[in-house]
C-alpha atoms as a PDB file:
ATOM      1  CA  UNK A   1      44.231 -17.070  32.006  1.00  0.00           C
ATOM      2  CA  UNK A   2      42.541 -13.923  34.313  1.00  0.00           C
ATOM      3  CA  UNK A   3      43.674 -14.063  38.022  1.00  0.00           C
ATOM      4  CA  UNK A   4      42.558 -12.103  41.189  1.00  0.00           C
ATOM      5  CA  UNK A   5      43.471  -8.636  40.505  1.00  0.00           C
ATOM      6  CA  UNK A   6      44.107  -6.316  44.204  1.00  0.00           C
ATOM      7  CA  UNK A   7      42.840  -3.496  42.684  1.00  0.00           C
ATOM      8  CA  UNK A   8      39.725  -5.227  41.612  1.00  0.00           C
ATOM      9  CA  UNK A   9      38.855  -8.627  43.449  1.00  0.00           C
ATOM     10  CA  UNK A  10      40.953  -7.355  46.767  1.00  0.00           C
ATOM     11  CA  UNK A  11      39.161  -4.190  46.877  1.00  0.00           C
ATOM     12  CA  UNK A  12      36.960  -4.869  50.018  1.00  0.00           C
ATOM     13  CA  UNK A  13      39.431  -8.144  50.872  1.00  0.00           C
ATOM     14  CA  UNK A  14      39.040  -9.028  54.652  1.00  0.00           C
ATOM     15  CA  UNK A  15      41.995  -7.140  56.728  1.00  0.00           C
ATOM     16  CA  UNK A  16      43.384  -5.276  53.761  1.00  0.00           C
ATOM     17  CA  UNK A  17      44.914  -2.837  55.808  1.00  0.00           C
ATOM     18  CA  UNK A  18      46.593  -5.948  57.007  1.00  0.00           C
ATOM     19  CA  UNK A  19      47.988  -7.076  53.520  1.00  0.00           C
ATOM     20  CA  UNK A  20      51.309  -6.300  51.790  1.00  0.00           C
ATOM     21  CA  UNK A  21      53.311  -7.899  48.880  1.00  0.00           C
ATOM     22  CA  UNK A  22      56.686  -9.578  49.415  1.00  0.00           C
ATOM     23  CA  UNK A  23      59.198 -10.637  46.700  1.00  0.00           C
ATOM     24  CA  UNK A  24      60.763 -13.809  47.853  1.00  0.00           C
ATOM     25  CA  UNK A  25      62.360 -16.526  45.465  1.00  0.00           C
ATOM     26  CA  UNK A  26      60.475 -16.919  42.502  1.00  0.00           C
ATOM     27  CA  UNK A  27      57.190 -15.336  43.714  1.00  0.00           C
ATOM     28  CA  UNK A  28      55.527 -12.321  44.648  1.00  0.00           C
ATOM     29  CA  UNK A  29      53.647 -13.038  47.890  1.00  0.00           C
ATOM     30  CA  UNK A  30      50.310 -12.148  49.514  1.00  0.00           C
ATOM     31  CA  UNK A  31      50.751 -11.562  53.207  1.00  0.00           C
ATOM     32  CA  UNK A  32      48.738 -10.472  56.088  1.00  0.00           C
ATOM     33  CA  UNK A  33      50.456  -9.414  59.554  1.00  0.00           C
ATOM     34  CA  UNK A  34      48.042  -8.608  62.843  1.00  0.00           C
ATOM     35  CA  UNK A  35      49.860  -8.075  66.084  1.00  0.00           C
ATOM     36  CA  UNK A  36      52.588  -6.985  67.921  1.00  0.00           C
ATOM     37  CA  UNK A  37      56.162  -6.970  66.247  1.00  0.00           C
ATOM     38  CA  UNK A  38      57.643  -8.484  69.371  1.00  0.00           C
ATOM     39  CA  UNK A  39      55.642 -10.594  69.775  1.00  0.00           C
ATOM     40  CA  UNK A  40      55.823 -15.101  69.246  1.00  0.00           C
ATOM     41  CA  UNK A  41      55.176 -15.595  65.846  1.00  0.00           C
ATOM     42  CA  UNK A  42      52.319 -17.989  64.614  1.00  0.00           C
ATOM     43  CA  UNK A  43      51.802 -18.702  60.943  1.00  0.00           C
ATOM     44  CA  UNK A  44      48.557 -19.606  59.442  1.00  0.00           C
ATOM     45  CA  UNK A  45      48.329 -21.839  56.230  1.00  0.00           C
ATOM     46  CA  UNK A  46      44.964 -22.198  54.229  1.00  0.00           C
ATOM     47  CA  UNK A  47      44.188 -24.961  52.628  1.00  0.00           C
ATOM     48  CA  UNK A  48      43.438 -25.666  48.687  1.00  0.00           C
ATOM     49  CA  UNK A  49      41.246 -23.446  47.061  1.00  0.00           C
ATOM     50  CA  UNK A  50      41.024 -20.731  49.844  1.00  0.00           C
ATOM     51  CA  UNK A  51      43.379 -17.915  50.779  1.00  0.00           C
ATOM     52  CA  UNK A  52      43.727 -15.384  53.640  1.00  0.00           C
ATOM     53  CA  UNK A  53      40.404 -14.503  53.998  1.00  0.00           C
ATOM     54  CA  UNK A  54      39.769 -17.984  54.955  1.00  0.00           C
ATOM     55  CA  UNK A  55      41.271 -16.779  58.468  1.00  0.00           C
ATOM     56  CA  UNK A  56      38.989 -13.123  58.887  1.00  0.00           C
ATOM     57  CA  UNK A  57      37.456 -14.526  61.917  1.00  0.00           C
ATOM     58  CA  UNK A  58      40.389 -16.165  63.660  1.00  0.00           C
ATOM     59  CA  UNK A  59      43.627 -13.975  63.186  1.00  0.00           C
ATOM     60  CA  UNK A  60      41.899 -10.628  65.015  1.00  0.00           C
ATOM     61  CA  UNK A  61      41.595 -13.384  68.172  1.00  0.00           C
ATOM     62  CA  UNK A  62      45.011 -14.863  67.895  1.00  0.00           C
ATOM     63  CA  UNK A  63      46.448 -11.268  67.305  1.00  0.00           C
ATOM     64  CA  UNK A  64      46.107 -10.560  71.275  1.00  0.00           C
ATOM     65  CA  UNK A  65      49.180 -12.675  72.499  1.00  0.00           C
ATOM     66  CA  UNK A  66      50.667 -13.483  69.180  1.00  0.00           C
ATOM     67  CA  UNK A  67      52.727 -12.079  65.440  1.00  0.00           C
ATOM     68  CA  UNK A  68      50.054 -13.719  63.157  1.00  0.00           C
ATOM     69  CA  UNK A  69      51.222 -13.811  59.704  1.00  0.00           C
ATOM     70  CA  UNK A  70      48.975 -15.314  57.101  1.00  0.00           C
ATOM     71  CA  UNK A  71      49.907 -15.677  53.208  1.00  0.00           C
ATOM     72  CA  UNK A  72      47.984 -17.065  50.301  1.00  0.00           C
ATOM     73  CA  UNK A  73      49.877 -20.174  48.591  1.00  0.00           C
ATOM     74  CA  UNK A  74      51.093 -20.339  45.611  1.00  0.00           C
ATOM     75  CA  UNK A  75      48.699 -20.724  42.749  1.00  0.00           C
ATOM     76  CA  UNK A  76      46.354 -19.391  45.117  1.00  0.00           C
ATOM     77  CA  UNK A  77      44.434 -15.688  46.047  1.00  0.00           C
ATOM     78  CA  UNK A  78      47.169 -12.807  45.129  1.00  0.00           C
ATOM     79  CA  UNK A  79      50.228 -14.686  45.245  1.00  0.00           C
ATOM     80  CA  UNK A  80      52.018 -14.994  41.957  1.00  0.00           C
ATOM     81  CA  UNK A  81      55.000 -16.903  40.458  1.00  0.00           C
ATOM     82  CA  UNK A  82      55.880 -20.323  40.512  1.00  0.00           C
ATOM     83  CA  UNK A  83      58.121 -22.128  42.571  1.00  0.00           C
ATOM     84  CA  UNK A  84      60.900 -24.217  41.223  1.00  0.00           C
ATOM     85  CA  UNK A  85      59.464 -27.634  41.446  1.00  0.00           C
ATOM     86  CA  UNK A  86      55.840 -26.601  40.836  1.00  0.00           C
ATOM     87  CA  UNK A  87      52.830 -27.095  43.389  1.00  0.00           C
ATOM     88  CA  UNK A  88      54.274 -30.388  44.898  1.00  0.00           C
ATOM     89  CA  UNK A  89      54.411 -30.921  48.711  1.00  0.00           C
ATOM     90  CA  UNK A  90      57.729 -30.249  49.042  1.00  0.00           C
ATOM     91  CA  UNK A  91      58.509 -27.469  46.245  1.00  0.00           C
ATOM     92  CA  UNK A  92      55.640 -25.586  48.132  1.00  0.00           C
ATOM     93  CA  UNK A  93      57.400 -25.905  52.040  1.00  0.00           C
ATOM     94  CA  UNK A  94      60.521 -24.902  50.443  1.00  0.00           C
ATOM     95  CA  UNK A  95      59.014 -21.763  49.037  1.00  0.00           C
ATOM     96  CA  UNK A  96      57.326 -21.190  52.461  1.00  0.00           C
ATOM     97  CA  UNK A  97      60.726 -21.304  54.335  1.00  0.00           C
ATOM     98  CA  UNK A  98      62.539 -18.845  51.512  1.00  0.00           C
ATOM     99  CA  UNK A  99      59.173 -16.770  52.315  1.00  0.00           C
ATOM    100  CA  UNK A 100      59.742 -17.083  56.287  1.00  0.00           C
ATOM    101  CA  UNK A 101      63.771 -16.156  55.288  1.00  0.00           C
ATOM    102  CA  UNK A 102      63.197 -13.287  53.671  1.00  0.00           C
ATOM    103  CA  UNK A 103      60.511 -11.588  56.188  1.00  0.00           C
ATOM    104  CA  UNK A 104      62.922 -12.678  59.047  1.00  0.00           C
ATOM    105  CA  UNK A 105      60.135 -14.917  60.726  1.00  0.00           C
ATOM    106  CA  UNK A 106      60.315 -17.915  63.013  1.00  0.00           C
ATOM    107  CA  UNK A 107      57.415 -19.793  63.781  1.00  0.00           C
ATOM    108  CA  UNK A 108      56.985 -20.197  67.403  1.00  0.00           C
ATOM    109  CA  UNK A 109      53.359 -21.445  66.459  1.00  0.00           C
ATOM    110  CA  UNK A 110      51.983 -23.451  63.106  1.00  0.00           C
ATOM    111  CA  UNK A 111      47.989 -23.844  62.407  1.00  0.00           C
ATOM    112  CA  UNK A 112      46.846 -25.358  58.968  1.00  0.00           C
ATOM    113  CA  UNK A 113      43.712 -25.602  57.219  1.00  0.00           C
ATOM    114  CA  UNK A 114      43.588 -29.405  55.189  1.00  0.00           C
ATOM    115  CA  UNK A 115      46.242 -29.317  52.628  1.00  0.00           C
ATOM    116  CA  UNK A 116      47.903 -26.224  54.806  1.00  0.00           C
ATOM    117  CA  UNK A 117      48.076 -28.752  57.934  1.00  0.00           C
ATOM    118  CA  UNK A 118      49.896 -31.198  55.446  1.00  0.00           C
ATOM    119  CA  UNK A 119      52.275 -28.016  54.765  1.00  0.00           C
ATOM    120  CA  UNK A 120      52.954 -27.545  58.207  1.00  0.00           C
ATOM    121  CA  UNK A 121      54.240 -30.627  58.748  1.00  0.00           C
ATOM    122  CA  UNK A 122      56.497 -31.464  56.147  1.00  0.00           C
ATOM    123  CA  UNK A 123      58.204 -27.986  57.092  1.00  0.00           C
ATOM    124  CA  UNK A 124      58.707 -29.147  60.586  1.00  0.00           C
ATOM    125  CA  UNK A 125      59.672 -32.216  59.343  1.00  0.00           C
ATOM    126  CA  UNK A 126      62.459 -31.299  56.929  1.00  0.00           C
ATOM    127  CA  UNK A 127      63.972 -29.263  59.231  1.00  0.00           C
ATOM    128  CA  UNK A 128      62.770 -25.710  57.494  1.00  0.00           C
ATOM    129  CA  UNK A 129      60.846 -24.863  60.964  1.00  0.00           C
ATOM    130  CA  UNK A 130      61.087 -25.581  64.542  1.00  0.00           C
ATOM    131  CA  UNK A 131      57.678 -24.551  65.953  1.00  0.00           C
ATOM    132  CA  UNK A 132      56.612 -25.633  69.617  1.00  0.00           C
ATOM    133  CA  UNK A 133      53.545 -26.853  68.914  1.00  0.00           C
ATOM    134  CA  UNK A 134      51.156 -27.551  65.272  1.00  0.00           C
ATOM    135  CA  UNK A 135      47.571 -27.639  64.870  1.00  0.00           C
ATOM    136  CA  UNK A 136      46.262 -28.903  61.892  1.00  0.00           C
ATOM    137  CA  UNK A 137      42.305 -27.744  61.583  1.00  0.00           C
ATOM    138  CA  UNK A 138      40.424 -29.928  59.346  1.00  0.00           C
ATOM    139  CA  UNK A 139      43.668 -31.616  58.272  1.00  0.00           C
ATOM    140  CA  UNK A 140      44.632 -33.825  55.096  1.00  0.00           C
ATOM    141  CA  UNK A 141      47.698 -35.671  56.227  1.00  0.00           C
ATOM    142  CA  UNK A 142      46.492 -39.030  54.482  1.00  0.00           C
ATOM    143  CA  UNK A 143      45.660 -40.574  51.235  1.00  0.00           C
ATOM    144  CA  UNK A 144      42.171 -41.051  50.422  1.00  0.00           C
ATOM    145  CA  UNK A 145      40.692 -44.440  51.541  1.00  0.00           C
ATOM    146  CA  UNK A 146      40.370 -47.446  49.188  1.00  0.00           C
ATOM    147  CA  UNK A 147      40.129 -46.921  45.351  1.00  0.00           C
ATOM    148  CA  UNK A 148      40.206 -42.742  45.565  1.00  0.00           C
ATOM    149  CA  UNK A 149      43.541 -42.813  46.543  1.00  0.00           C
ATOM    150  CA  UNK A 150      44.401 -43.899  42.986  1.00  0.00           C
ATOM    151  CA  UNK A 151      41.376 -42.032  41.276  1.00  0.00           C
ATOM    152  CA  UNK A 152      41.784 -38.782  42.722  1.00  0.00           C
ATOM    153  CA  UNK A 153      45.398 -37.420  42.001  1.00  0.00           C
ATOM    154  CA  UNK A 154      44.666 -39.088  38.658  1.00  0.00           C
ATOM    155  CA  UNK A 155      41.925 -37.254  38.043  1.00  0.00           C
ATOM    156  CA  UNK A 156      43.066 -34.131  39.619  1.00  0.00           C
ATOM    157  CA  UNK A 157      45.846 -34.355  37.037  1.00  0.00           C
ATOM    158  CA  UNK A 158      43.968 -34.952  34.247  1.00  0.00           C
ATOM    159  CA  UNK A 159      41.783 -32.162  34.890  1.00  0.00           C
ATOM    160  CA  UNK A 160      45.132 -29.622  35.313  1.00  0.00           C
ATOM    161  CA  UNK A 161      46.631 -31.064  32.085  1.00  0.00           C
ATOM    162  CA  UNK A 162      43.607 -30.104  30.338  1.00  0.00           C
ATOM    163  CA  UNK A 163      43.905 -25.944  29.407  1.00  0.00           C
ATOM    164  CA  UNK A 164      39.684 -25.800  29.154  1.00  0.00           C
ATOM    165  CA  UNK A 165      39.518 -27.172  32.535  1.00  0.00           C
ATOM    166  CA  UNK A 166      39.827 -24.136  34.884  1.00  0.00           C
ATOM    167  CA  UNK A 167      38.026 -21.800  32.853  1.00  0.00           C
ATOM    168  CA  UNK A 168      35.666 -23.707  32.564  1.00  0.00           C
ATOM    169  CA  UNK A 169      35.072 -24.243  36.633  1.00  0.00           C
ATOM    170  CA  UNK A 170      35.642 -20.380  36.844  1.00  0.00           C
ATOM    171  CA  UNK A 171      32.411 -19.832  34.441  1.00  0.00           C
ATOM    172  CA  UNK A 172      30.894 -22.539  36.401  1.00  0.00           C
ATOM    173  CA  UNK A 173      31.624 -20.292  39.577  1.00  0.00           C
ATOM    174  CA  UNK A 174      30.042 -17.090  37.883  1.00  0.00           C
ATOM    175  CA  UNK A 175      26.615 -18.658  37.861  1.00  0.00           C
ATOM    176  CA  UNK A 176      24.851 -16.926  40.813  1.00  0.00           C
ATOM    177  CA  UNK A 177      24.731 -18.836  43.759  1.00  0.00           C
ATOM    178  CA  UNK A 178      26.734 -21.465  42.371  1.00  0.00           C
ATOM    179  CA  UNK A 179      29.670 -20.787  45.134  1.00  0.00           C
ATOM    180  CA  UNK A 180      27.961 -20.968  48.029  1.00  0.00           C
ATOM    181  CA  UNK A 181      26.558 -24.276  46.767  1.00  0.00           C
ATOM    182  CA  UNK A 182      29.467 -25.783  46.208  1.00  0.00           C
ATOM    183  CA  UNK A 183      30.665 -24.789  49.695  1.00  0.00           C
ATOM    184  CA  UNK A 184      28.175 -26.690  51.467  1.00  0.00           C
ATOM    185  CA  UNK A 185      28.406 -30.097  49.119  1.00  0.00           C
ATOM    186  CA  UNK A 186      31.950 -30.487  49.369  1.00  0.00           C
ATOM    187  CA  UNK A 187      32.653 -29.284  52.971  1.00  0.00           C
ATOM    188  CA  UNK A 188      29.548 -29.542  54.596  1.00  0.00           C
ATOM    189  CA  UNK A 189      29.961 -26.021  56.311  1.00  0.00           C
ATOM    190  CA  UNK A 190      27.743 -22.768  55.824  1.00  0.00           C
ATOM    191  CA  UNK A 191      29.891 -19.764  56.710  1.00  0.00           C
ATOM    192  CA  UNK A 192      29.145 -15.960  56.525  1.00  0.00           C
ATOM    193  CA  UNK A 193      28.143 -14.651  53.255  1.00  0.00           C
ATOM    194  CA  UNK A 194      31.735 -12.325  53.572  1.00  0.00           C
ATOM    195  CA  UNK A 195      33.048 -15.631  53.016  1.00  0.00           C
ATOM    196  CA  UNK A 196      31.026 -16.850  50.246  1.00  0.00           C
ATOM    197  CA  UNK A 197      31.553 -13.910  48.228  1.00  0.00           C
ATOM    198  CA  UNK A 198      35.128 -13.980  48.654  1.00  0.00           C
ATOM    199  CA  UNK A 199      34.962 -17.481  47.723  1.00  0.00           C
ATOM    200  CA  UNK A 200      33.094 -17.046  44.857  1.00  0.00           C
ATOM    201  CA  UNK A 201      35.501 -14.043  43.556  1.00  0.00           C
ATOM    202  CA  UNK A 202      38.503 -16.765  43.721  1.00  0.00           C
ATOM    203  CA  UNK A 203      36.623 -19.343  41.853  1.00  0.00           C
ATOM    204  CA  UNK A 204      35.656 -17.065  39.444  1.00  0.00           C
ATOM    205  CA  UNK A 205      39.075 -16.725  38.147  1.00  0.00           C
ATOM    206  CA  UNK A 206      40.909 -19.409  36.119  1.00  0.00           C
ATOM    207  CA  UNK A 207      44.300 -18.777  37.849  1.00  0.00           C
ATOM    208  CA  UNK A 208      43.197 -19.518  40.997  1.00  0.00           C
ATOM    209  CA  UNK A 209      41.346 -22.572  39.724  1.00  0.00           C
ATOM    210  CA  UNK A 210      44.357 -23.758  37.767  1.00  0.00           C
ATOM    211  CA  UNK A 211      46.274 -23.023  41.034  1.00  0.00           C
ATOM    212  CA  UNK A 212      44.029 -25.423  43.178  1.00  0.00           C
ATOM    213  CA  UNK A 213      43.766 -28.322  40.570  1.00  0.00           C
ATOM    214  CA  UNK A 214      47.522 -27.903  40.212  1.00  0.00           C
ATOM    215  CA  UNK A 215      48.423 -28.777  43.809  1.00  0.00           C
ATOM    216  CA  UNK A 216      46.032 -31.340  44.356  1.00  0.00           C
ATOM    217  CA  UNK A 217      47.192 -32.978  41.443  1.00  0.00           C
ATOM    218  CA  UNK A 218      51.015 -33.258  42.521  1.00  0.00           C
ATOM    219  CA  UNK A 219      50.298 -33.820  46.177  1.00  0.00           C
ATOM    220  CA  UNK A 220      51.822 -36.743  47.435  1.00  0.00           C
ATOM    221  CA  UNK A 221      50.326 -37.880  50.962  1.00  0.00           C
ATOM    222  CA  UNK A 222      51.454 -41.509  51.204  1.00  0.00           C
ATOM    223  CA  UNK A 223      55.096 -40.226  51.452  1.00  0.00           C
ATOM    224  CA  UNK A 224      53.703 -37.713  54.381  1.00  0.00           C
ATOM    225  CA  UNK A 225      51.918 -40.809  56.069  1.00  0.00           C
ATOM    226  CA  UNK A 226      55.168 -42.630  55.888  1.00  0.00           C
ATOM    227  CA  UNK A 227      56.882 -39.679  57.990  1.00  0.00           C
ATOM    228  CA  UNK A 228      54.163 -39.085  60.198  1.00  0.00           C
ATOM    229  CA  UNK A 229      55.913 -41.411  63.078  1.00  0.00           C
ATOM    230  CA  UNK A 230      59.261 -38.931  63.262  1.00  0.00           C
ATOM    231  CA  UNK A 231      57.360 -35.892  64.087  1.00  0.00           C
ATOM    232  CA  UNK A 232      57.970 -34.894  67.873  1.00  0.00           C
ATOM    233  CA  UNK A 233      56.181 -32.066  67.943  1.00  0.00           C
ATOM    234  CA  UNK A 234      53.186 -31.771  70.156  1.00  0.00           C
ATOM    235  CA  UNK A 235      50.381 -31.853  67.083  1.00  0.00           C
ATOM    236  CA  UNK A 236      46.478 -31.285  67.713  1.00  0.00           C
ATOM    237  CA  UNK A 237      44.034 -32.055  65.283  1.00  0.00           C
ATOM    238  CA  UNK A 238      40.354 -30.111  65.190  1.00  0.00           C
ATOM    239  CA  UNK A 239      38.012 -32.022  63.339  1.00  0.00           C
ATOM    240  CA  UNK A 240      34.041 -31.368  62.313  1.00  0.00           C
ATOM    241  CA  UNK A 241      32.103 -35.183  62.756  1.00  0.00           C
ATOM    242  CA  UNK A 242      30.107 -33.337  59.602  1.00  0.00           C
ATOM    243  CA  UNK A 243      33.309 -32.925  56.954  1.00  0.00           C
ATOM    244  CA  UNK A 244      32.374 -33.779  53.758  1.00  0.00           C
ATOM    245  CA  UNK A 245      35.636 -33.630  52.473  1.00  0.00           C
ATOM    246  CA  UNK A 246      38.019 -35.264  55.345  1.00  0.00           C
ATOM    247  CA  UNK A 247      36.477 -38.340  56.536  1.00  0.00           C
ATOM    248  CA  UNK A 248      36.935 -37.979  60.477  1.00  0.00           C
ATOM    249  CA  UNK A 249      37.702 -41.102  60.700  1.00  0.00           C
ATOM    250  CA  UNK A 250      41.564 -40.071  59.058  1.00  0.00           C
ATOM    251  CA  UNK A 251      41.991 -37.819  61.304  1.00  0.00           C
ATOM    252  CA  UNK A 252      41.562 -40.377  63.945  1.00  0.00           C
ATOM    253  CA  UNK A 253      44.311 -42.268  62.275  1.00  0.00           C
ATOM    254  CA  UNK A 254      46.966 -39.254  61.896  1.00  0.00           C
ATOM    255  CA  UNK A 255      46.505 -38.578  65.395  1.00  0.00           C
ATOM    256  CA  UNK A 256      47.906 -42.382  65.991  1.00  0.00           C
ATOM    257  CA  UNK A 257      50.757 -41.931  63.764  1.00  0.00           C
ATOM    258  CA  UNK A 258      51.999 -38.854  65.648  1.00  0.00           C
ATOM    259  CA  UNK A 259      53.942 -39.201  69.207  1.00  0.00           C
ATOM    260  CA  UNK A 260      52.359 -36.534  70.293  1.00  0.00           C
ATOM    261  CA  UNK A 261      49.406 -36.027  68.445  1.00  0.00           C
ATOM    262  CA  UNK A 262      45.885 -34.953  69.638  1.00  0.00           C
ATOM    263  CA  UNK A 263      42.438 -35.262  68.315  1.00  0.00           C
ATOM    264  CA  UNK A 264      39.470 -32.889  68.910  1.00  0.00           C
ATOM    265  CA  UNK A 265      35.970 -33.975  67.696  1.00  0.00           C
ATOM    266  CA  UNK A 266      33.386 -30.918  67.259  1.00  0.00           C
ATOM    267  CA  UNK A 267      30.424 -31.867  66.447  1.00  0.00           C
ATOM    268  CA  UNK A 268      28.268 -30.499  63.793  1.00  0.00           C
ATOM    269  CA  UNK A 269      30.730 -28.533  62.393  1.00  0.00           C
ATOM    270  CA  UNK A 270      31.869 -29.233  58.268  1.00  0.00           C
ATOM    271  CA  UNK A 271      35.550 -29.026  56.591  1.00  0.00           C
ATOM    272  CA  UNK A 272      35.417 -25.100  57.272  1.00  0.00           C
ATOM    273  CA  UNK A 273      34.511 -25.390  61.206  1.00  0.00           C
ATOM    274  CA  UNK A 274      37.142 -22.316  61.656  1.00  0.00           C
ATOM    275  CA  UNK A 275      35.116 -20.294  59.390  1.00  0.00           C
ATOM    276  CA  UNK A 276      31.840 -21.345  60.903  1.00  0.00           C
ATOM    277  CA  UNK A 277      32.795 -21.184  64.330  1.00  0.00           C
ATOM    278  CA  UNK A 278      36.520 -19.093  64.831  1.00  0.00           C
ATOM    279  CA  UNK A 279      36.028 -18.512  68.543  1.00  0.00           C
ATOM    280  CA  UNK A 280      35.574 -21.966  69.562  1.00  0.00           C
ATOM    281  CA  UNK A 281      38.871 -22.699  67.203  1.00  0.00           C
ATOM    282  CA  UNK A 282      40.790 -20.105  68.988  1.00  0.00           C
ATOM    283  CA  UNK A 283      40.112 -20.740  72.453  1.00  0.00           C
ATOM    284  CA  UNK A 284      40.808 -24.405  71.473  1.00  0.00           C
ATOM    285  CA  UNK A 285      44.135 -23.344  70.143  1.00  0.00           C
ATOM    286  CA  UNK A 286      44.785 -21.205  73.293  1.00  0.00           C
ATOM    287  CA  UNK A 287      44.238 -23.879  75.590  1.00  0.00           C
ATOM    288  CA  UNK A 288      46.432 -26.138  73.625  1.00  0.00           C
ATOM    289  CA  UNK A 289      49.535 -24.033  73.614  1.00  0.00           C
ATOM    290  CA  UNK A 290      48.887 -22.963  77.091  1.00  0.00           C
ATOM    291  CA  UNK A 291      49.469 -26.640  77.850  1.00  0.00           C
ATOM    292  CA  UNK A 292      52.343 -27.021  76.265  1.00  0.00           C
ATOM    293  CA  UNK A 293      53.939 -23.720  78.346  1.00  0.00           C
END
C-alpha cells in the first residue's frame, strides 16, 4: 500500500519549515507549530481526508496572539502507526491526548474541521482537554439524516474491508483533474489550486485513502449526539449555506444540543469555507474568543 512520502509528496508541503515528527504512543506524528512558545495554545484538527495543509491560510493569522499546533490524524497525510483501538472516535481522542502529553501541550483553544470538530469534542468531553472555548468549522457532530445514517457507515465499511478499494480511488485520483473535481461535488467549495494539488497528492496514495475510508467507517456519531447536552463549553459552529457534504440544517441542530453552543451561517461558502475564505474564519474565531475573555 504506497503512502505520502516527506521526501517526495511533502517536498513543497505548505509551512514545512513549520513541520516536525513526534513519536508518541503507537504513532509517529505529523505536526506543525507557528507562534510564540509562551504563548495560549490552540490546536487545529482537520477533518477526513485532509491534513495540515488544509489550515495554510488560517494558522499564519491565528499565529499572532496564539501557540498553533496542527497535526495530521491518523491514517491521514504523514502520520503513521495505528492506534490501539483503530480509527474509532474514541481510539483517535485518546491518541490525540497521548500526542498533547508527550509535546507538553494544553489546549487553551480547540477549532475542528467536520470529523476534526467531532474530535474536539469528545476530547473535551472525556475529560482528555479542558479548552475555554471550541469551534467546530463545517462540523459533523450528527448522524446522517433518514436512511444514510444506516447506509453510509455500512458502506464506508464495506468499502475499507475490501483491499482493491483504496487503490483503486488513489488511481482514480491520478487522472488529471480528477481532484479538483471531486472537491467541488462533494464539498461544494473551490479553493486555491495550492490546495488542490495537495489534495490530489493525498488521494493519490492508497494509505491515505485507506486511512479516510477507515475512520469514516468506525465513526460512531449517534453516541456523540447522545453527549452533546453535557458539554459546557462555550462551542461556535461556522457553517457554508452551500455544503454539499454537511447539510446546514445539522448544524442548526448541534447548536441546540449544546448549552452554549453558537451557530454562524456564511453564505455561499461550501464544506471547505476555511480554505476558501481563511480571513473571514479567523476574524470570526477572534471575535468569538474575545467574547468569551
Amino acid at each position: 500500500m504506497s503512502a505520502p512520502l516527506w521526501s517526495v509528496d511533502g517536498r513543497d508541503w505548505p509551512h514545512r519549515a513549520h513541520s516536525r515528527f513526534v513519536a508518541a504512543g503507537r504513532l509517529r506524528w505529523h505536526v506543525q507549530t507557528f507562534g510564540p512558545e509562551d504563548a495560549p495554545v490552540m490546536l487545529l484538527l482537520h477533518g477526513t481526508g485532509a491534513a495540515t495543509h488544509s489550515w495554510r491560510g488560517i494558522a499564519p493569522l491565528l499565529a499572532t496572539q496564539y501557540r498553533v499546533v496542527a497535526i495530521d490524524l491518523p491514517g491521514h497525510g504523514f502520520t503513521t502507526g495505528r492506534p490501539i483501538g483503530g480509527l474509532s472516535m474514541p481510539a483517535m481522542a485518546r491518541a490525540i491526548a497521548d500526542l498533547l502529553r508527550t509535546m507538553q501541550f494544553a489546549p487553551t483553544v480547540i477549532v475542528g474541521h467536520s470529523a476534526g470538530a467531532a474530535l474536539a469534542l469528545r476530547l473535551t468531553l472525556d475529560g482528555m482537554a479542558t479548552p475555554d472555548a471550541i469551534v467546530g468549522l463545517s462540523a459533523a457532530l450528527l448522524p446522517f439524516p433518514g436512511l444514510a445514517a444506516q447506509l453510509f457507515p455500512t458502506l464506508a465499511r464495506a468499502l475499507f474491508a475490501n483491499p482493491f478499494a483504496s487503490h483503486f480511488f488513489a488511481r482514480l485520483a491520478r487522472t488529471p483533474g480528477e481532484a479538483a473535481r471531486f472537491l467541488q461535488r462533494s464539498t461544494g467549495s473551490r479553493i486555491d489550486a495550492e490546495g488542490v494539488r495537495c489534495y490530489a497528492r493525498l488521494f493519490a496514495t492508497s494509505a491515505h485513502c485507506a486511512g479516510a475510508l477507515g475512520m469514516m467507517a468506525d465513526w460512531n456519531l449517534a453516541a456523540l449526539e447522545r453527549d452533546l447536552p453535557r458539554l459546557h463549553t462555550p462551542l461556535l459552529l461556522i457553517h457554508g449555506d452551500a455544503d454539499a457534504a454537511i447539510p446546514p440544517s445539522t448544524a442548526s441542530a448541534a447548536a441546540a444540543l449544546v448549552v452554549n453552543g453558537r451557530l454562524k451561517m456564511l453564505a455561499g461558502l461550501g464544506h471547505l469555507a476555511h480554505e476558501e475564505r481563511p480571513a473571514e474564519i479567523v476574524a470570526l474565531i477572534r471575535d468569538f474568543i474575545g467574547e468569551r475573555r
